[in-house]
C-alpha atoms as a PDB file:
ATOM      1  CA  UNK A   1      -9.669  -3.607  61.338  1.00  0.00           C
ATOM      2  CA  UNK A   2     -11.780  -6.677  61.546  1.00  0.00           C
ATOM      3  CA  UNK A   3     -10.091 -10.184  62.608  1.00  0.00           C
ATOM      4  CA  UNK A   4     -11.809 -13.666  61.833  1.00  0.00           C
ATOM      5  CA  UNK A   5     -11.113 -16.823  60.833  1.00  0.00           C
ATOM      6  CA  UNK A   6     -10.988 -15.833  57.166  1.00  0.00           C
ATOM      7  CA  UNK A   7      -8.058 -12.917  57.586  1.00  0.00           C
ATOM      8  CA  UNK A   8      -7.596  -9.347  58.646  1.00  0.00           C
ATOM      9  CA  UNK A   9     -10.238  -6.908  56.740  1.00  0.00           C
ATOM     10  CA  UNK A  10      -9.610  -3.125  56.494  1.00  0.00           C
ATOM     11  CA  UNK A  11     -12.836  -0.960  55.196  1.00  0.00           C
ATOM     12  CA  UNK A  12     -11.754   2.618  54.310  1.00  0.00           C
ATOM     13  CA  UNK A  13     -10.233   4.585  52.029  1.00  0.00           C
ATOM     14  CA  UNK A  14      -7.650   3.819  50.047  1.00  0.00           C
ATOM     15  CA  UNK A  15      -4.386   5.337  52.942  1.00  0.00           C
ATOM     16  CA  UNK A  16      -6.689   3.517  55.468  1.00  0.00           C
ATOM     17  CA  UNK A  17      -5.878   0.007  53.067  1.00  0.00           C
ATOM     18  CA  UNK A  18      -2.552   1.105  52.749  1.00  0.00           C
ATOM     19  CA  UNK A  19      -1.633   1.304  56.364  1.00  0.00           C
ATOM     20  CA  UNK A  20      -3.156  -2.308  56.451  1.00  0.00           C
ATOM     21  CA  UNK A  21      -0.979  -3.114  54.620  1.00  0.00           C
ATOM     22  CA  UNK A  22       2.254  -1.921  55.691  1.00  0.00           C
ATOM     23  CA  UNK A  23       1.145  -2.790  58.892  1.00  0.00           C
ATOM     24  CA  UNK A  24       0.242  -6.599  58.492  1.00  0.00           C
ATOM     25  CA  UNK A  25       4.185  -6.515  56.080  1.00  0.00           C
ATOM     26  CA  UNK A  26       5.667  -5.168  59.258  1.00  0.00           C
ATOM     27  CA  UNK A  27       4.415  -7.619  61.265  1.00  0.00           C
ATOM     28  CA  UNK A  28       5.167 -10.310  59.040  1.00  0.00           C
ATOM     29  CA  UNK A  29       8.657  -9.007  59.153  1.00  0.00           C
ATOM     30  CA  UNK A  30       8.642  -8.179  62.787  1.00  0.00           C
ATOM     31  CA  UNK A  31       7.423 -12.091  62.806  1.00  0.00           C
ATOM     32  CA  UNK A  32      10.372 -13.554  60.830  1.00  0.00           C
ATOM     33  CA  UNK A  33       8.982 -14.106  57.281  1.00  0.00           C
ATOM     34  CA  UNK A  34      11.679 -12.967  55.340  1.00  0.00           C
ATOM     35  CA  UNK A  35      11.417 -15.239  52.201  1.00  0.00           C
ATOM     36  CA  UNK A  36      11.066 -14.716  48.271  1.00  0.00           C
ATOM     37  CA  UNK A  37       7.063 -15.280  49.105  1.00  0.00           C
ATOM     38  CA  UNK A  38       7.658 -12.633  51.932  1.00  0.00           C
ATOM     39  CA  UNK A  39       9.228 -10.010  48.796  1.00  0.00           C
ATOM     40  CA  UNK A  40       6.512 -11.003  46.263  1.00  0.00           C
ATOM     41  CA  UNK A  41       3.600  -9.728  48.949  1.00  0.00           C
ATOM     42  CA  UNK A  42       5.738  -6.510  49.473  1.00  0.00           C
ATOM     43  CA  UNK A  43       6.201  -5.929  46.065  1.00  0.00           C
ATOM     44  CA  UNK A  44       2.269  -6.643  45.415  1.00  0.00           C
ATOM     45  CA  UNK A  45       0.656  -4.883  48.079  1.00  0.00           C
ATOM     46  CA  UNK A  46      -0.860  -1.659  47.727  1.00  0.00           C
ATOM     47  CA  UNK A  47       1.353   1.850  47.656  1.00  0.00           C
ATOM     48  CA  UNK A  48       0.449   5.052  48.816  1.00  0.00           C
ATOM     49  CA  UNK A  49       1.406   6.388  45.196  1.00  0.00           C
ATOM     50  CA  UNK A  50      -0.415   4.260  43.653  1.00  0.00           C
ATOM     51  CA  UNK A  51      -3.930   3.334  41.628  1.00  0.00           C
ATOM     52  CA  UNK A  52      -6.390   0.097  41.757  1.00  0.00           C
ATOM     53  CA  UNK A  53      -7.074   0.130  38.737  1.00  0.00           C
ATOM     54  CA  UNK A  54      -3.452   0.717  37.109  1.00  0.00           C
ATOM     55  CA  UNK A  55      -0.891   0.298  38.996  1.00  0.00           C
ATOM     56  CA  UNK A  56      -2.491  -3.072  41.403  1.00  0.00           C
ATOM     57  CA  UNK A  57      -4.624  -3.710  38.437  1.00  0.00           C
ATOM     58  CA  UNK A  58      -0.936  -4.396  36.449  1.00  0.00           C
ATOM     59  CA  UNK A  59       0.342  -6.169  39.396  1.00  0.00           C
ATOM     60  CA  UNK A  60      -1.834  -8.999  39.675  1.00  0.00           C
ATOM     61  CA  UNK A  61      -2.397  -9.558  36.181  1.00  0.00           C
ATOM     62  CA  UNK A  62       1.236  -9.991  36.774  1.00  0.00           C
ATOM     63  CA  UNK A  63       1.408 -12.490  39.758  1.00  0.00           C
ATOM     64  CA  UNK A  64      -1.550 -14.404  37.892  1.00  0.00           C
ATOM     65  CA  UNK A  65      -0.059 -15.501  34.858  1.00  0.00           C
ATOM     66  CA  UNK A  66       0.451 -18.821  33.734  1.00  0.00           C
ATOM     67  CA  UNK A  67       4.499 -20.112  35.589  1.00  0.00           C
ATOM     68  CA  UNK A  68       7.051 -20.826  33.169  1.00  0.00           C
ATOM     69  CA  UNK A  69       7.508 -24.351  31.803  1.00  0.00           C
ATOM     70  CA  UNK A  70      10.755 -26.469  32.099  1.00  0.00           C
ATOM     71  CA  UNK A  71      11.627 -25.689  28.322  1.00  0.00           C
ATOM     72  CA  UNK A  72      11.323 -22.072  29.603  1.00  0.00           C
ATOM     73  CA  UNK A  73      13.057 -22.169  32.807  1.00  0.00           C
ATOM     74  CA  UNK A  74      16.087 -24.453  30.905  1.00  0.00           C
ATOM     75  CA  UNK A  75      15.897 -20.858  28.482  1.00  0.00           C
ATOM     76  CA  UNK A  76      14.875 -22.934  25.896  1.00  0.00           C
ATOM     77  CA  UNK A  77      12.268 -21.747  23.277  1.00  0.00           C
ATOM     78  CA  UNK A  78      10.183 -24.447  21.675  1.00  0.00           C
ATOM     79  CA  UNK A  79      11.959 -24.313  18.321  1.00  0.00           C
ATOM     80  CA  UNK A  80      15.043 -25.107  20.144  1.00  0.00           C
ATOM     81  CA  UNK A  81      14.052 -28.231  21.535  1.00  0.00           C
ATOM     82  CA  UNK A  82      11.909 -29.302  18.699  1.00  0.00           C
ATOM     83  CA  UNK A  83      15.414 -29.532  16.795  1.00  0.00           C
ATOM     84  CA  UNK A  84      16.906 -31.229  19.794  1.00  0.00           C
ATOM     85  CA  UNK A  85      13.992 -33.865  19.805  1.00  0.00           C
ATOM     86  CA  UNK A  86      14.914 -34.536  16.017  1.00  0.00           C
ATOM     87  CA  UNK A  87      18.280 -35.234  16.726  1.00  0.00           C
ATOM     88  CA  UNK A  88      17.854 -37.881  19.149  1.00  0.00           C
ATOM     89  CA  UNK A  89      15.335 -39.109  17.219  1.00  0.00           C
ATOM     90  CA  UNK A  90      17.965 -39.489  14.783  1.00  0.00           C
ATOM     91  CA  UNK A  91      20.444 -41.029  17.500  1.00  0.00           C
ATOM     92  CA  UNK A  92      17.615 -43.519  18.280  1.00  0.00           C
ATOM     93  CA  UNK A  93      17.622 -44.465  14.690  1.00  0.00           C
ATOM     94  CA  UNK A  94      21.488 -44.764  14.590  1.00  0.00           C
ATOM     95  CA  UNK A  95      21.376 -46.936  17.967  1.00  0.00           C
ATOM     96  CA  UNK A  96      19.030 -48.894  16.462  1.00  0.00           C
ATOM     97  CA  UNK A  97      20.648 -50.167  13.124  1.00  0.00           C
ATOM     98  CA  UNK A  98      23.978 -50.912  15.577  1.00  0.00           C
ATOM     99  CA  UNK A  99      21.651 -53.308  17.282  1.00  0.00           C
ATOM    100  CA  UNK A 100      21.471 -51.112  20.436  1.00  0.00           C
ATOM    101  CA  UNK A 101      17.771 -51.679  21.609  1.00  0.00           C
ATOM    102  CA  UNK A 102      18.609 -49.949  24.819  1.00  0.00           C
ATOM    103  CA  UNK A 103      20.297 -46.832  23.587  1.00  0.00           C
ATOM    104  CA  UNK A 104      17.840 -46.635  21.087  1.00  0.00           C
ATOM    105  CA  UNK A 105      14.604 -46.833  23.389  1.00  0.00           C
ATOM    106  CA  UNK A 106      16.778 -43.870  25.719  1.00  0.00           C
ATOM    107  CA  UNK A 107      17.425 -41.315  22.398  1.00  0.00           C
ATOM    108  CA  UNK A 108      13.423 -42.245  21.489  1.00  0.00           C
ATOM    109  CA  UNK A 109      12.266 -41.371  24.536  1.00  0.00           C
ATOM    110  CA  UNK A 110      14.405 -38.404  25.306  1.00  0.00           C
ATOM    111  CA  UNK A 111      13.070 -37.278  21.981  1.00  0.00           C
ATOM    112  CA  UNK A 112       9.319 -37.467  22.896  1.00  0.00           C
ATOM    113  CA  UNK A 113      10.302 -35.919  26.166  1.00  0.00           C
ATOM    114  CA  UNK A 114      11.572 -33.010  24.071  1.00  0.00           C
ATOM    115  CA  UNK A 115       8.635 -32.728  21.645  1.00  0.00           C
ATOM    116  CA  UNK A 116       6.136 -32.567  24.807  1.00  0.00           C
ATOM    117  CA  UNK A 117       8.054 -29.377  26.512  1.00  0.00           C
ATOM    118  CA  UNK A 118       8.363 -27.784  23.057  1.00  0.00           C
ATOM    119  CA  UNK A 119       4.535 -28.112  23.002  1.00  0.00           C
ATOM    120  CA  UNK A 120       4.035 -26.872  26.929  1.00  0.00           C
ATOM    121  CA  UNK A 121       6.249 -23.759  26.100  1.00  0.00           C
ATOM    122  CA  UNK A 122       4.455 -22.828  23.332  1.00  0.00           C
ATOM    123  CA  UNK A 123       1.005 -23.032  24.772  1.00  0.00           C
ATOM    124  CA  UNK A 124       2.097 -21.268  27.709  1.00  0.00           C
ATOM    125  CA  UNK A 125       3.494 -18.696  25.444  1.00  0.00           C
ATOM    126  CA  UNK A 126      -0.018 -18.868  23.512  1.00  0.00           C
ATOM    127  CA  UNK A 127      -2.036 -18.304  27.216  1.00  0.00           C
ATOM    128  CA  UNK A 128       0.268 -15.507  28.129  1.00  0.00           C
ATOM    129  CA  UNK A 129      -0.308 -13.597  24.589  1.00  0.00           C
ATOM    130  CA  UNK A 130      -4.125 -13.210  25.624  1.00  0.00           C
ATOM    131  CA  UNK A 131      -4.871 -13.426  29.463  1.00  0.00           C
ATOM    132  CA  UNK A 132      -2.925 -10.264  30.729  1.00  0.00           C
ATOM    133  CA  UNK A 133      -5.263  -8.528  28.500  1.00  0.00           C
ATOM    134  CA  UNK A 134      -8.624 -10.665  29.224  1.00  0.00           C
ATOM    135  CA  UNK A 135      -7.780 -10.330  33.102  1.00  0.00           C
ATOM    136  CA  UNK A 136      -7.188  -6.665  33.053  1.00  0.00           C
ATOM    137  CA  UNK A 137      -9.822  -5.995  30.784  1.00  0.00           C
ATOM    138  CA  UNK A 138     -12.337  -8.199  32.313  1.00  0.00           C
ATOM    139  CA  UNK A 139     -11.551 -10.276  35.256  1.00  0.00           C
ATOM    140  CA  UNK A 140     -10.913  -7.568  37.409  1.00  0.00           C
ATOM    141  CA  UNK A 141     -14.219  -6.369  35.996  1.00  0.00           C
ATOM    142  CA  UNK A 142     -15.837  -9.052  37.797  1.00  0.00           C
ATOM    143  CA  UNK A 143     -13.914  -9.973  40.749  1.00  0.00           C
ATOM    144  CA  UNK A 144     -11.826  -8.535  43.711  1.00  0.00           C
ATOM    145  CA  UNK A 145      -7.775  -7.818  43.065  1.00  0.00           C
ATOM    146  CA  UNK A 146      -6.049 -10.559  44.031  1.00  0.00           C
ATOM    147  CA  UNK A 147      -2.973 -11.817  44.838  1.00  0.00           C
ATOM    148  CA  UNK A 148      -2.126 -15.498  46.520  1.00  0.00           C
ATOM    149  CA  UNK A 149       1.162 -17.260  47.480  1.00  0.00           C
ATOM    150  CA  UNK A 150       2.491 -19.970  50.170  1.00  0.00           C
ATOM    151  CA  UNK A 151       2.747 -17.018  52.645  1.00  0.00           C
ATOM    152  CA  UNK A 152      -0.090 -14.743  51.982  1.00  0.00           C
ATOM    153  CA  UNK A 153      -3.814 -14.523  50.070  1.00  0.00           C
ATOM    154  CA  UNK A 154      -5.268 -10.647  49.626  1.00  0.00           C
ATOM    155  CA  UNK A 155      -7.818  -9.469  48.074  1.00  0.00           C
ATOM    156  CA  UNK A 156      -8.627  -5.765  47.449  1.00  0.00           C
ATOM    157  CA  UNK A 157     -12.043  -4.562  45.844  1.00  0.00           C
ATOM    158  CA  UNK A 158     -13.540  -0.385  45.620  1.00  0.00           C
ATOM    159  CA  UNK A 159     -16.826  -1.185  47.029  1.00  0.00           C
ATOM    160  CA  UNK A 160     -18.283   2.597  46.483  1.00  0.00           C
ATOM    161  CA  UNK A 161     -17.190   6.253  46.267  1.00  0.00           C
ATOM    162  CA  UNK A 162     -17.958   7.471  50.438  1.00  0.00           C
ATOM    163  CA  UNK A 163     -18.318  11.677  51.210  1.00  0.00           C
ATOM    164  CA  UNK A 164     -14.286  13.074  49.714  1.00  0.00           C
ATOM    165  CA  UNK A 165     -13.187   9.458  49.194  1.00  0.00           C
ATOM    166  CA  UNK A 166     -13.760   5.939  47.303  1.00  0.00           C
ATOM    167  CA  UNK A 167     -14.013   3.280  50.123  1.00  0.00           C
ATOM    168  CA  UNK A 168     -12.183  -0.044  49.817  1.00  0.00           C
ATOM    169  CA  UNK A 169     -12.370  -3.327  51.369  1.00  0.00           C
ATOM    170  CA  UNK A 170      -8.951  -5.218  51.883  1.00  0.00           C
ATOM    171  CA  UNK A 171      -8.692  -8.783  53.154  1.00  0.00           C
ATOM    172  CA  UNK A 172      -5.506 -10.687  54.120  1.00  0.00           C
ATOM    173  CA  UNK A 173      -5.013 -13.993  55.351  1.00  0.00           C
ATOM    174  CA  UNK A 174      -1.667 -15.218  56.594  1.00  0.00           C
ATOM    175  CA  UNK A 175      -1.417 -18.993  55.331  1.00  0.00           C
ATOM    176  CA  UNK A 176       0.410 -20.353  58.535  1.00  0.00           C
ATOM    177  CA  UNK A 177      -1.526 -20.764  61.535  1.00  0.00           C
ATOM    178  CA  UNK A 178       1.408 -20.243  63.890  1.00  0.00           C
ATOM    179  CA  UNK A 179       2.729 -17.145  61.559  1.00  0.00           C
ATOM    180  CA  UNK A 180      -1.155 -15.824  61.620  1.00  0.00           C
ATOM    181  CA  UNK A 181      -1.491 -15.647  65.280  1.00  0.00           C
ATOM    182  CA  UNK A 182       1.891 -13.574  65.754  1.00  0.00           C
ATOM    183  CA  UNK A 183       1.122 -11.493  63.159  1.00  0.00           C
ATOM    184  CA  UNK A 184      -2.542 -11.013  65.316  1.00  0.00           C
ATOM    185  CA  UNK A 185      -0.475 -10.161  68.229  1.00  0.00           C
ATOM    186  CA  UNK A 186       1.858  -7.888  66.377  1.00  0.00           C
ATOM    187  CA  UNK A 187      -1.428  -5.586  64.771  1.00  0.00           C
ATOM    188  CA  UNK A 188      -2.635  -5.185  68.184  1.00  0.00           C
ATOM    189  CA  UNK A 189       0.735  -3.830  69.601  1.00  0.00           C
ATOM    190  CA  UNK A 190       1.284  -1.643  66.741  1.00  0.00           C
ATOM    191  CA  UNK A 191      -2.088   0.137  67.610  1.00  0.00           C
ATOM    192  CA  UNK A 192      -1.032   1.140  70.538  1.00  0.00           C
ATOM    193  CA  UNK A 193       2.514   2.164  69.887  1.00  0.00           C
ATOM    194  CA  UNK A 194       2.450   3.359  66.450  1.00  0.00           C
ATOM    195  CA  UNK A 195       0.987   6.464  65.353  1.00  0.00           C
ATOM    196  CA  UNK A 196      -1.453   6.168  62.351  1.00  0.00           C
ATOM    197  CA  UNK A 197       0.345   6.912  58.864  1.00  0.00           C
ATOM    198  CA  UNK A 198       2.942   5.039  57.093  1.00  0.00           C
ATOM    199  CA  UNK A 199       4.523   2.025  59.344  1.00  0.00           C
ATOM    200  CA  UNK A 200       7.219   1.412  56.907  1.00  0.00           C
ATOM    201  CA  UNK A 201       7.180   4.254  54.390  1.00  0.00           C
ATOM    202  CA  UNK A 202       6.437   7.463  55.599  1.00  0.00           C
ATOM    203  CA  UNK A 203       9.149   8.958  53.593  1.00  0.00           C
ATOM    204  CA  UNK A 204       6.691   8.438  50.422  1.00  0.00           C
ATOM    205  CA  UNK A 205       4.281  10.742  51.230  1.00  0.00           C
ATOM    206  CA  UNK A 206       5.064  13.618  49.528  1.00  0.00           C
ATOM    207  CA  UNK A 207       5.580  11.386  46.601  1.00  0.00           C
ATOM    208  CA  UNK A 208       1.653  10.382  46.973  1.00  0.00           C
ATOM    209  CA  UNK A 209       0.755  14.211  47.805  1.00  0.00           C
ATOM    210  CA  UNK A 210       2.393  15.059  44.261  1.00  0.00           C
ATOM    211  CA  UNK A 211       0.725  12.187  42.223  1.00  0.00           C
ATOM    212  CA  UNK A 212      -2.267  11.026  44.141  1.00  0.00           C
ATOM    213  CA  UNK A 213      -3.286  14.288  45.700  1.00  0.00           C
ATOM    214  CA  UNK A 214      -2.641  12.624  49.149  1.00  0.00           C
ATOM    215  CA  UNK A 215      -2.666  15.140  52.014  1.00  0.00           C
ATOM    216  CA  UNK A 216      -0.221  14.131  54.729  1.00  0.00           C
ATOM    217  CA  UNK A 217      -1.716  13.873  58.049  1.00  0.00           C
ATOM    218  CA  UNK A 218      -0.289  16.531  60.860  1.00  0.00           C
ATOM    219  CA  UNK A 219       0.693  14.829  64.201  1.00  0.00           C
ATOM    220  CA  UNK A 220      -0.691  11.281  63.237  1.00  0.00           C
ATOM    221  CA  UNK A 221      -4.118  12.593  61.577  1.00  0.00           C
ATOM    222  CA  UNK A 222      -5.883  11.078  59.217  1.00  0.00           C
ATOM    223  CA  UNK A 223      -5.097  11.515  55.453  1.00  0.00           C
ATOM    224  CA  UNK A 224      -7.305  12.208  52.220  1.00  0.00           C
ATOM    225  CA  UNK A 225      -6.971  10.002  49.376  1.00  0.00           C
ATOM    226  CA  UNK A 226      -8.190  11.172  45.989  1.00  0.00           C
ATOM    227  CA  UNK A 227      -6.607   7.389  44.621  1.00  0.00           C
ATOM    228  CA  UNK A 228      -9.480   5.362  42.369  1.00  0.00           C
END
């Protein structure tokens, strides 16, 4: 592992960017970063049954698309509030021809507040119909896998196929200073108290020996990764 300013880099193959992985989680964990950010990393980072260019390509395609609107959060489709904007339009009318100028100006407004998230949901809707497929297809084509929240940025990219392996680099940062160093401290602990392997899932590798044609190491060896 390298350490700089710009995150913790692994350069191996892919169970050598796994262990990086569970390693830097565990010591995020160990470091008391238990949060929804802290669950999105876990779910994102890299499995020992798993492929780059499936199963992390899905993910991050995933974890990049475009948040939901208000209209979308409220589980409101843009028809929905489209009719809602013409009924206080209608209201504002009505409020009008009773001489209320204020009630009237309120209904208006709420109306064109309606119309504008109708229009945000649907061209978020419109953006999500094409970018999983023009990121999978071809962002990933030309740049690292990514993944980038208030706790963690990561980036994981196959750099060339090395003797029985591929070889991958994979970077993480830890976006708090104070967080970063005791997760710095933690990585250089666990290398001299935990045995190489999986930190936090060693039960899963006969799972990756079945699909990925992972061999398990024998008394903390090294494994062999046929993953791409």
């Amino acid at each position: 592992m390298e350490e700089s300013v710009s995150g913790f880099k692994c350069r191996g193959t892919w169970a050598d960017i796994v262990e990086h992985g569970e390693r830097i989680t565990r010591a995020l964990r160990d470091g008391g970063a238990e949060s929804q950010a802290f669950e999105e990393w876990n779910e994102w980072r890299p499995k020992s049954h798993e492929r780059l260019g499936e199963d992390v390509n899905q993910k991050t395609a995933e974890q990049a698309s475009v948040a939901e609107g208000e209209g979308e959060k409220a589980g409101k489709n843009p028809d929905e509030d489209l009719r809602t904007a013409g009924e206080k339009l209608s209201e504002s009318y009505e409020r009008a021809e009773k001489g209320d100028n204020g009630g009237a100006v309120e209904h208006w407004q709420d109306s064109i507040n309606y119309v504008a998230r109708a229009a945000d949901s649907a061209g978020r809707k419109a953006l999500r119909a094409v970018e999983d497929t023009v990121y999978r297809k071809v962002m990933t084509q030309l740049a690292p896998y990514y993944f980038d929240n208030e706790l963690v940025s990561a980036n994981i990219q196959k750099t060339a196929r090395g003797g029985d392996a591929d070889q991958f680099i994979f970077e993480v940062n830890v976006n708090d200073d104070e967080l970063k160093d005791a997760v710095s401290d933690r990585l250089s602990t666990y290398e001299d108290s935990i045995d190489r392997w999986h930190v936090d899932t060693e039960k899963e590798t006969e799972i990756a020996e079945v699909v990925e044609g992972v061999e398990p190491p024998a008394n903390g060896g090294e494994s062999k990764s046929t993953t791409n």
